[in-house]
Protein backbone atom coordinates (compact mmCIF):
# COMPACT_ATOMS: atom_id res chain seq x y z
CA UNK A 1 21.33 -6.67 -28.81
CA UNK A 2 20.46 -5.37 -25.39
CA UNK A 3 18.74 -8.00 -23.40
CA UNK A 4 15.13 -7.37 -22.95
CA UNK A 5 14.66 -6.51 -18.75
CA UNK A 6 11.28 -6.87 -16.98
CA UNK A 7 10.66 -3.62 -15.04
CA UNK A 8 8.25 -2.83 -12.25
CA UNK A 9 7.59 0.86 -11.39
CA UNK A 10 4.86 0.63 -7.87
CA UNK A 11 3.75 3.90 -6.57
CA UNK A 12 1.71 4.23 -3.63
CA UNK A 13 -1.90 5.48 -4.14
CA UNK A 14 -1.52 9.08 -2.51
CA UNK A 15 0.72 7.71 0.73
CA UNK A 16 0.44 10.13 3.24
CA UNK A 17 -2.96 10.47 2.90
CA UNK A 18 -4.23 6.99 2.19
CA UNK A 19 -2.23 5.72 5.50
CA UNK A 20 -3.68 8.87 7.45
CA UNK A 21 -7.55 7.34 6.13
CA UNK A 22 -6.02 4.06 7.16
CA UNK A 23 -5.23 4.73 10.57
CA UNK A 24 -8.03 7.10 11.44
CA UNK A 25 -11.31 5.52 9.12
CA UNK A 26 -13.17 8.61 10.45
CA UNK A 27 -11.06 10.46 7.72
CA UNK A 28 -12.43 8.03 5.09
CA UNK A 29 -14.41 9.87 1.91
CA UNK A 30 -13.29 13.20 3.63
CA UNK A 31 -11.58 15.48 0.94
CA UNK A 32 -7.95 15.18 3.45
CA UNK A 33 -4.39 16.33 2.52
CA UNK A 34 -1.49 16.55 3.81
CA UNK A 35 1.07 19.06 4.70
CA UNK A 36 1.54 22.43 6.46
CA UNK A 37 -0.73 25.07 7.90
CA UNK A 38 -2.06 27.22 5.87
CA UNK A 39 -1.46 30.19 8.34
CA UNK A 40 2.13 29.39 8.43
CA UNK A 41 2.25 29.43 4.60
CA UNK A 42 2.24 25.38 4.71
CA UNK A 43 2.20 23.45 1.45
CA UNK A 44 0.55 20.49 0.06
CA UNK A 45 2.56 17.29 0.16
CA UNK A 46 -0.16 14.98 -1.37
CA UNK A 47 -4.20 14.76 -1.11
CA UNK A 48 -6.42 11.95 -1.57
CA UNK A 49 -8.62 11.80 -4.39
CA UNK A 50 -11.51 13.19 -2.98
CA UNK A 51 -9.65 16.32 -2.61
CA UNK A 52 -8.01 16.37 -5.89
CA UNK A 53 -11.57 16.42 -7.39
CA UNK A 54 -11.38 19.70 -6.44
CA UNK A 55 -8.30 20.50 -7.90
CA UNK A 56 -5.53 20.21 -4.77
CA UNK A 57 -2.57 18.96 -5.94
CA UNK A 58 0.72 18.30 -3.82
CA UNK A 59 3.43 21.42 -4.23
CA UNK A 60 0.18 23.49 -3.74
CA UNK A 61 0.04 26.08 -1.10
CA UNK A 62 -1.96 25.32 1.71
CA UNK A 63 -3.92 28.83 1.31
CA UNK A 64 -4.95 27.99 -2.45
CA UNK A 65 -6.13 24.39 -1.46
CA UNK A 66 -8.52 25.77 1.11
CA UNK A 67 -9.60 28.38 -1.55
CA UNK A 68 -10.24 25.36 -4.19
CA UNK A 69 -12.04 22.88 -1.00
CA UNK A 70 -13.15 24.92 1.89
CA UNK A 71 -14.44 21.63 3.27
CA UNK A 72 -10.71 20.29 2.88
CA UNK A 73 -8.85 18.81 6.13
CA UNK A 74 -5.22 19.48 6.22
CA UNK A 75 -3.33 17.38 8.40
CA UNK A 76 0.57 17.50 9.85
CA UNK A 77 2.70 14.89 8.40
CA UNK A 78 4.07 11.81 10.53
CA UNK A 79 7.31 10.74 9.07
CA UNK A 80 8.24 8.60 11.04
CA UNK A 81 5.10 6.66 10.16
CA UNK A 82 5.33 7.53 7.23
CA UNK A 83 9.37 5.68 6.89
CA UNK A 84 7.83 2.44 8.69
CA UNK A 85 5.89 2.16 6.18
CA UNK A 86 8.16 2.16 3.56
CA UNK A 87 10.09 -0.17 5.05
CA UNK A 88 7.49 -2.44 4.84
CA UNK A 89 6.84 -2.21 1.46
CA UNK A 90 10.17 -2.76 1.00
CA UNK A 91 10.03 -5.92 3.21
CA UNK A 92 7.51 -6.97 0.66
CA UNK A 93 10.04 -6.25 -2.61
CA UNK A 94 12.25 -8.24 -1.17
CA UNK A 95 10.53 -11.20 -1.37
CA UNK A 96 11.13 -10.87 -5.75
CA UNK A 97 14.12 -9.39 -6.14
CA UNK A 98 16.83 -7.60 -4.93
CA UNK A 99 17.37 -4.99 -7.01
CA UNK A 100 15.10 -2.47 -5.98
CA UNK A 101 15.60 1.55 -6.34
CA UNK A 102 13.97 3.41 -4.03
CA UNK A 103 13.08 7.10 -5.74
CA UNK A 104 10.73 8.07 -2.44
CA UNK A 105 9.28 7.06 0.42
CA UNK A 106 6.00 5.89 -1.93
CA UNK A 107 7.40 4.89 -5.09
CA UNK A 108 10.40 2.14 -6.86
CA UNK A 109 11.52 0.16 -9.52
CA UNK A 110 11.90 -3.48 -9.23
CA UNK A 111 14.22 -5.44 -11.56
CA UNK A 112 12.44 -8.82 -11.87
CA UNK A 113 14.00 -10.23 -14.92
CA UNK A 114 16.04 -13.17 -13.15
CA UNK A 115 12.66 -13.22 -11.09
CA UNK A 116 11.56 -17.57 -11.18
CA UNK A 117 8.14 -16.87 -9.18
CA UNK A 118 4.83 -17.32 -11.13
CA UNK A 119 6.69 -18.61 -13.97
CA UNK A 120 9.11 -15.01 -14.14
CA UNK A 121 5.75 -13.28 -15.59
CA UNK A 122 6.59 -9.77 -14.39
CA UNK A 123 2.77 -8.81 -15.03
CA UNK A 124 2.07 -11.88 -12.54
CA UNK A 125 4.47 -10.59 -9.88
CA UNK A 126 3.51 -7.23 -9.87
CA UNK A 127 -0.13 -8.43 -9.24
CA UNK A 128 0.79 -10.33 -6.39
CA UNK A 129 2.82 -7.59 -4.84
CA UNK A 130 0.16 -4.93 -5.08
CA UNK A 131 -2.22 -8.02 -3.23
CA UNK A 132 0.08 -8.52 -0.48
CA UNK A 133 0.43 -4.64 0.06
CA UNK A 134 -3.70 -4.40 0.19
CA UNK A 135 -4.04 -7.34 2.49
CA UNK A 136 -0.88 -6.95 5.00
CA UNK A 137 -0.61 -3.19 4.69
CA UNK A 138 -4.32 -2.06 4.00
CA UNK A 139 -3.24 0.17 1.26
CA UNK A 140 -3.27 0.49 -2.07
CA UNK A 141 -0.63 0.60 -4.98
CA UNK A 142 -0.21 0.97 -8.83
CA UNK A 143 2.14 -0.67 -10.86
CA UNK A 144 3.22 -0.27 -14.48
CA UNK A 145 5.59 -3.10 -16.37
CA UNK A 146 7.44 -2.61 -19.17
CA UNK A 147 10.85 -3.33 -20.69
CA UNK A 148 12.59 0.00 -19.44
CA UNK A 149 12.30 2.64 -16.73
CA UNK A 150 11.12 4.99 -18.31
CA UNK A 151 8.19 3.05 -19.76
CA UNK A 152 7.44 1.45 -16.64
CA UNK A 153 6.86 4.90 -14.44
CA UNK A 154 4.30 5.64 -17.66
CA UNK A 155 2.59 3.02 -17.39
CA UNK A 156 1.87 2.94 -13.36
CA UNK A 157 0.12 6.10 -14.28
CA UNK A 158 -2.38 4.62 -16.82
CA UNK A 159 -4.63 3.42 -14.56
CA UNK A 160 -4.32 5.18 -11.00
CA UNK A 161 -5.60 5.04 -8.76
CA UNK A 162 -5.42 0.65 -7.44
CA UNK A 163 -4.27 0.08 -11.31
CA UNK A 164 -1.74 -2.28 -12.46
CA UNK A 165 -0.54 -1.86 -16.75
CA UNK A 166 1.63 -3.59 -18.73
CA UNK A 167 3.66 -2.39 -21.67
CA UNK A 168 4.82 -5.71 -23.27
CA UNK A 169 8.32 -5.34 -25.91
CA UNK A 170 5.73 -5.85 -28.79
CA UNK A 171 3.75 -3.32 -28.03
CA UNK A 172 6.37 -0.33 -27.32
CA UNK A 173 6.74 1.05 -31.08
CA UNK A 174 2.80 1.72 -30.82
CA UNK A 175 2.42 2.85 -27.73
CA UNK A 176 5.00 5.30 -27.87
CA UNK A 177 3.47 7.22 -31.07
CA UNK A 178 0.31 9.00 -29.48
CA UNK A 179 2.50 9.25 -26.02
CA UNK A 180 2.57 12.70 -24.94
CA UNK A 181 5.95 14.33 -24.58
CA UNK A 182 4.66 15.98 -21.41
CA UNK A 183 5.13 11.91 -20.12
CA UNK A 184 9.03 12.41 -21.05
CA UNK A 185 10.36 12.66 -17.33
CA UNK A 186 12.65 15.86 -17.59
CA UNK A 187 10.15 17.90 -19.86
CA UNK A 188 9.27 20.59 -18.07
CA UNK A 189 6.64 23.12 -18.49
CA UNK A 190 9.89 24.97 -20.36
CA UNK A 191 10.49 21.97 -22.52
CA UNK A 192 6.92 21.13 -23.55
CA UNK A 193 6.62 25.00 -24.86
CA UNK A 194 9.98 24.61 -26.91
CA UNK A 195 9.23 21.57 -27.99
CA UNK A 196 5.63 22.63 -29.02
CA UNK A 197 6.72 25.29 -31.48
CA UNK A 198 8.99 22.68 -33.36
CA UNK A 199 5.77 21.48 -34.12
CA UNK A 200 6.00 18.40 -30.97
CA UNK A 201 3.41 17.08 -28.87
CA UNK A 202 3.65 13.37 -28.85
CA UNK A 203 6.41 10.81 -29.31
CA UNK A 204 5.72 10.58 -32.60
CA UNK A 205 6.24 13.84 -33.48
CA UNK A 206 10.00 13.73 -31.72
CA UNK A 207 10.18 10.62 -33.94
CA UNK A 208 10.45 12.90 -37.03
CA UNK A 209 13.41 15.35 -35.59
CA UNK A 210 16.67 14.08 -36.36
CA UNK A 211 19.23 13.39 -33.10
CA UNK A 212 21.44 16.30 -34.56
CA UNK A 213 18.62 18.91 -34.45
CA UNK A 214 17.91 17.70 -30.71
CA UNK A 215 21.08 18.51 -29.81
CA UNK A 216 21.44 21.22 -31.51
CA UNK A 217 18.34 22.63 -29.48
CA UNK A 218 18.27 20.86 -25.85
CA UNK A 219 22.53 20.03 -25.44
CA UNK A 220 22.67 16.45 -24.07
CA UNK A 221 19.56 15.73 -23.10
CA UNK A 222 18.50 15.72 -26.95
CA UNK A 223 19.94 12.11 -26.99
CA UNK A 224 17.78 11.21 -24.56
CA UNK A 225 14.99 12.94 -26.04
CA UNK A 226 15.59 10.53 -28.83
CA UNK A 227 15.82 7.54 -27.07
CA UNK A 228 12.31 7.37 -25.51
CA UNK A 229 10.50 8.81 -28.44
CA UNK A 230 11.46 5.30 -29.49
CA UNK A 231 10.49 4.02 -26.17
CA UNK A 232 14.28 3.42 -25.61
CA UNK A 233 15.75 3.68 -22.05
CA UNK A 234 18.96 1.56 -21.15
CA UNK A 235 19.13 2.80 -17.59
CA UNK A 236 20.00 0.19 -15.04
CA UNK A 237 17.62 -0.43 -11.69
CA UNK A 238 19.99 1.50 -9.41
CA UNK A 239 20.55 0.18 -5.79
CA UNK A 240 23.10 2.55 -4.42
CA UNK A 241 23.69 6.06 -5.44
CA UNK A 242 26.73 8.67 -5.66
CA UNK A 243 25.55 11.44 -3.27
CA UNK A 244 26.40 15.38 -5.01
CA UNK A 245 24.45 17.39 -2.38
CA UNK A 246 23.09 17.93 0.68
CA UNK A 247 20.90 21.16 1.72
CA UNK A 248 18.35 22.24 4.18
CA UNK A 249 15.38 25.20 3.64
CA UNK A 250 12.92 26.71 5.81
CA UNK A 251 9.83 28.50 3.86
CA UNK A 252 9.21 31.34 6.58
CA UNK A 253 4.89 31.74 7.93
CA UNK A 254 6.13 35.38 7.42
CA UNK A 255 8.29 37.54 4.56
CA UNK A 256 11.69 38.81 6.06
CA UNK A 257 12.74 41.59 4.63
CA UNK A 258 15.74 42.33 6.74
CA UNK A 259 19.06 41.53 6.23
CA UNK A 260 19.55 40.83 10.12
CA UNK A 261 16.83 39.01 10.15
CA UNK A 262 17.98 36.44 7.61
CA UNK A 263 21.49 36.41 8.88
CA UNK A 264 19.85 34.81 12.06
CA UNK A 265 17.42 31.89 10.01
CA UNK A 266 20.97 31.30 8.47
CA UNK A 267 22.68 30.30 11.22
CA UNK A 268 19.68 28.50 12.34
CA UNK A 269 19.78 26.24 8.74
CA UNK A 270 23.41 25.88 9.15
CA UNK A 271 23.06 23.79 11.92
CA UNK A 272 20.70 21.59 10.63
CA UNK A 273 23.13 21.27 7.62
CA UNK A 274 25.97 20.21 10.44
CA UNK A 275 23.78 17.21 11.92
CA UNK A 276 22.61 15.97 8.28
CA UNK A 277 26.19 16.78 6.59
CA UNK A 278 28.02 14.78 9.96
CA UNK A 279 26.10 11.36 8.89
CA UNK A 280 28.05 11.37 6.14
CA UNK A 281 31.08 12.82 6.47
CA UNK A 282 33.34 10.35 6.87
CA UNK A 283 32.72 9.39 3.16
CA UNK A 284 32.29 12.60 1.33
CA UNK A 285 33.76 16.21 1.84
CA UNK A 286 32.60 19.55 0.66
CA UNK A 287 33.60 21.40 -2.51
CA UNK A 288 31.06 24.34 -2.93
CA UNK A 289 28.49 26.21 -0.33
CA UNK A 290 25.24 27.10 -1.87
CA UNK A 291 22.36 29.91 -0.84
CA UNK A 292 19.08 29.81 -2.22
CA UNK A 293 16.64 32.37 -1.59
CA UNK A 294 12.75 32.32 -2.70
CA UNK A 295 11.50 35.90 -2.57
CA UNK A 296 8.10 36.55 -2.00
CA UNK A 297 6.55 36.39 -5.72
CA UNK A 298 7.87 32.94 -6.20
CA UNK A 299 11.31 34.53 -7.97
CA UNK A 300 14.17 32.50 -6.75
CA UNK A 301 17.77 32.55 -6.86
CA UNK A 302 21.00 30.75 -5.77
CA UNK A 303 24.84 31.42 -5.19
CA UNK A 304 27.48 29.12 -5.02
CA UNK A 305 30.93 29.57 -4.11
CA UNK A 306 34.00 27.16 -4.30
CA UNK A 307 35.53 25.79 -0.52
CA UNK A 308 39.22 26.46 -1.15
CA UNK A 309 41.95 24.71 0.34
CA UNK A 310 42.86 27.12 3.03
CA UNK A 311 41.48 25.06 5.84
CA UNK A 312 38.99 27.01 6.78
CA UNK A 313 35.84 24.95 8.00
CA UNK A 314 32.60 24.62 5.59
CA UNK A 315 30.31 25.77 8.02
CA UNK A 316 31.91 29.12 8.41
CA UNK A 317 29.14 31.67 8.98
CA UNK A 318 30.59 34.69 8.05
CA UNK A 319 30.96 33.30 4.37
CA UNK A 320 27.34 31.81 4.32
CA UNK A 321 26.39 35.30 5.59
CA UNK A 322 28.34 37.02 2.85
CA UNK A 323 26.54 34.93 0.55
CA UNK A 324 23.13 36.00 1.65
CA UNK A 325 24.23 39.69 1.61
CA UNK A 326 25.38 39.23 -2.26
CA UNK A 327 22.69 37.19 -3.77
CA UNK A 328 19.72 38.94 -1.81
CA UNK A 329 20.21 42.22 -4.05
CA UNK A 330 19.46 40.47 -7.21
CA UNK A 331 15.62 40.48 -6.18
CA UNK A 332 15.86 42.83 -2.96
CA UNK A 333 12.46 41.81 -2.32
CA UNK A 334 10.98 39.77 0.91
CA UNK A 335 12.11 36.87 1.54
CA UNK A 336 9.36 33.54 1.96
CA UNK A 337 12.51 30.37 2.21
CA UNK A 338 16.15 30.16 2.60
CA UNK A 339 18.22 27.30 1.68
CA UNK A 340 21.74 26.29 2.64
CA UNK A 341 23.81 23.32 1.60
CA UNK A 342 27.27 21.98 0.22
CA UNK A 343 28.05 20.60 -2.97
CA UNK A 344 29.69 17.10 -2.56
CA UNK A 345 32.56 14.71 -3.58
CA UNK A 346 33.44 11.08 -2.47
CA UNK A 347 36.37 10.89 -0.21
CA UNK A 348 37.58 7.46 -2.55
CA UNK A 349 36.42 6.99 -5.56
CA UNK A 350 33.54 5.07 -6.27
CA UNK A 351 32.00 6.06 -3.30
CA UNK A 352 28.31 4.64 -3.04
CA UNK A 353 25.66 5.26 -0.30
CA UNK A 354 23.01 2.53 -0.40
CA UNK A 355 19.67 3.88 -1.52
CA UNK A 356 17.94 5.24 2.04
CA UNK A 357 14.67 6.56 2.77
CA UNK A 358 15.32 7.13 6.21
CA UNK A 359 17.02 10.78 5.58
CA UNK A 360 16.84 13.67 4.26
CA UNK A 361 13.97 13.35 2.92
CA UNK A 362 12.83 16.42 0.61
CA UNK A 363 9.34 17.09 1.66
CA UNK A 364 10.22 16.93 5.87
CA UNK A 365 13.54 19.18 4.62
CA UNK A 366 11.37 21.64 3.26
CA UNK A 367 8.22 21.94 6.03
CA UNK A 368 7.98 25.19 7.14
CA UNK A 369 8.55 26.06 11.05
């Protein structure tokens, strides 16, 4: 039998925002998000509560926020305050454990099982850590325990914002029954509808379809569908990470509806790609070039095409141009992002990169010029 692991999902209460209030109190109980200008198509990245009263929500365009709070105050991002940060709270981790993976700048697991401190209570240690992040960091944190991953993200949900939640082993057969399968990370608006005309809404109700009908219906991830309906999740705490792609995409204050036009912003993403692809060259080396192109009613679409062995270099233009000029047609509508980037392999095998939140991160990748 498996042996039982002590978990510990935190997640920052709304980061960007909460350390924008924090630096600047004159922000305090003002409905304040986050992101890009609403002129220059901007979009969300997160809001504080106040805001999402009204209904903001991060991924949101800037335009539609304003619409929902006219009172709303959108603010640039700092990153690089924004990564300090982090850093800090990782500084904090540390102090429990060592096995820590990082899934963004405001949010990890933390393996505490082999954890001695206050007795290896993993409810216990997650209190003190979301104490020590209030009092040396003046923010605020949630954090869910459990036995598994999976259950552990659920539960630093329960009780946001400042909440802490605790799954214990005995509990998990109950708590998964009423459980929502909209909870399930990987059910997507897509899945949830599938799922809902099998007759599916909670846990429980994946509890009564047999693994072979799940993967007769959803491929591979039907086994894992059937794993956390029973509030099963063997996945290890993860400190390093095998790297398959790397990308850069600009979402445009104006459609372009020329083909010149995006040859240009091409060549412009392509050397982004260079400076973020050069960090890591020296341990991983191209196999496929990818386009993606967002048209103007939210449609999207991507090409990829294999890097052959002739030599040529990646970053040849005239094939990421080609690319544009063939996938384009398929909507041959404006144009509101691009996106270039490589598909990846290690240069020796079992290549690694240590879990980093100091690049690439998606949300500065995507900000609009």
């Amino acid at each position: 039998m498996p042996q039982l692991r002590k978990i510990i999902h935190i997640d920052a209460d709304s980061f960007y925002a909460s350390v924008e209030t924090r630096d600047n109190p004159e922000l305090v109980g003002r409905p304040l998000a986050v992101g890009g200008r609403a002129d220059r198509r901007g979009v969300i990245a997160t809001a504080n509560y106040e805001a999402r009263r009204f209904g903001v929500h991060s991924a949101m365009a800037a335009s539609r926020a304003l619409t929902l709070c006219p009172q709303l105050l959108i603010i640039p991002p700092r990153f690089e305050v924004y990564r300090a940060v982090s850093a800090q709270f990782h500084g904090i981790f540390r102090d429990y454990t060592h096995l820590i993976e990082p899934l963004s700048l405001d949010e990890a697991f933390l393996d505490v099982t082999d954890c001695d401190q206050f007795q290896g209570s993993a409810t216990l240690i997650a209190a003190d850590i979301r104490r020590r992040v209030q009092a040396e960091l003046r923010l605020t944190v949630s954090a869910g325990i459990a036995p598994n991953k999976f259950l552990a993200k659920v539960a630093s949900d329960w009780q946001k914002p400042d909440g802490i939640f605790t799954i214990a082993p005995e509990q998990v057969p109950g708590f998964v029954l009423a459980l929502p399968v909209s909870k399930i990370n990987g059910v997507g608006r897509v899945t949830a509808e599938k799922l809902r005309r099998m007759g599916v809404q909670t846990c429980g109700d994946l509890q009564l379809l047999s693994l072979e009908t799940l993967v007769q219906r959803f491929g591979k991830y039907g086994q894992r569908l059937h794993d956390v309906a029973r509030g099963i999740d063997q996945r290890q705490v993860q400190t390093s990470r095998l790297r398959k792609s790397i990308s850069v995409e600009r979402t445009y204050a104006q459609d372009i509806d020329l083909m010149p036009a995006m040859i240009v912003q091409v060549d412009e993403l392509l050397l982004e790609l260079a400076t973020r692809f050069g960090k890591i060259a020296d341990r991983y080396f191209p196999t496929k070039r990818v386009i993606k192109i967002k048209y103007s009613d939210f449609t999207q679409t991507t090409l990829e095409e294999a890097i052959g062995d002739s030599g040529e270099p990646w970053n040849d233009p005239a094939v990421f141009h080609r690319l544009v000029a063939t996938a384009w047609p398929r909507g041959a509508k404006p144009v509101r992002l691009l996106g270039a980037g490589l598909r990846l392999q290690p240069r020796r095998a079992g290549e690694l990169d240590q879990m980093s939140l100091f690049e690439d991160d998606p949300l500065e990748a995507q900000a609009g010029p």
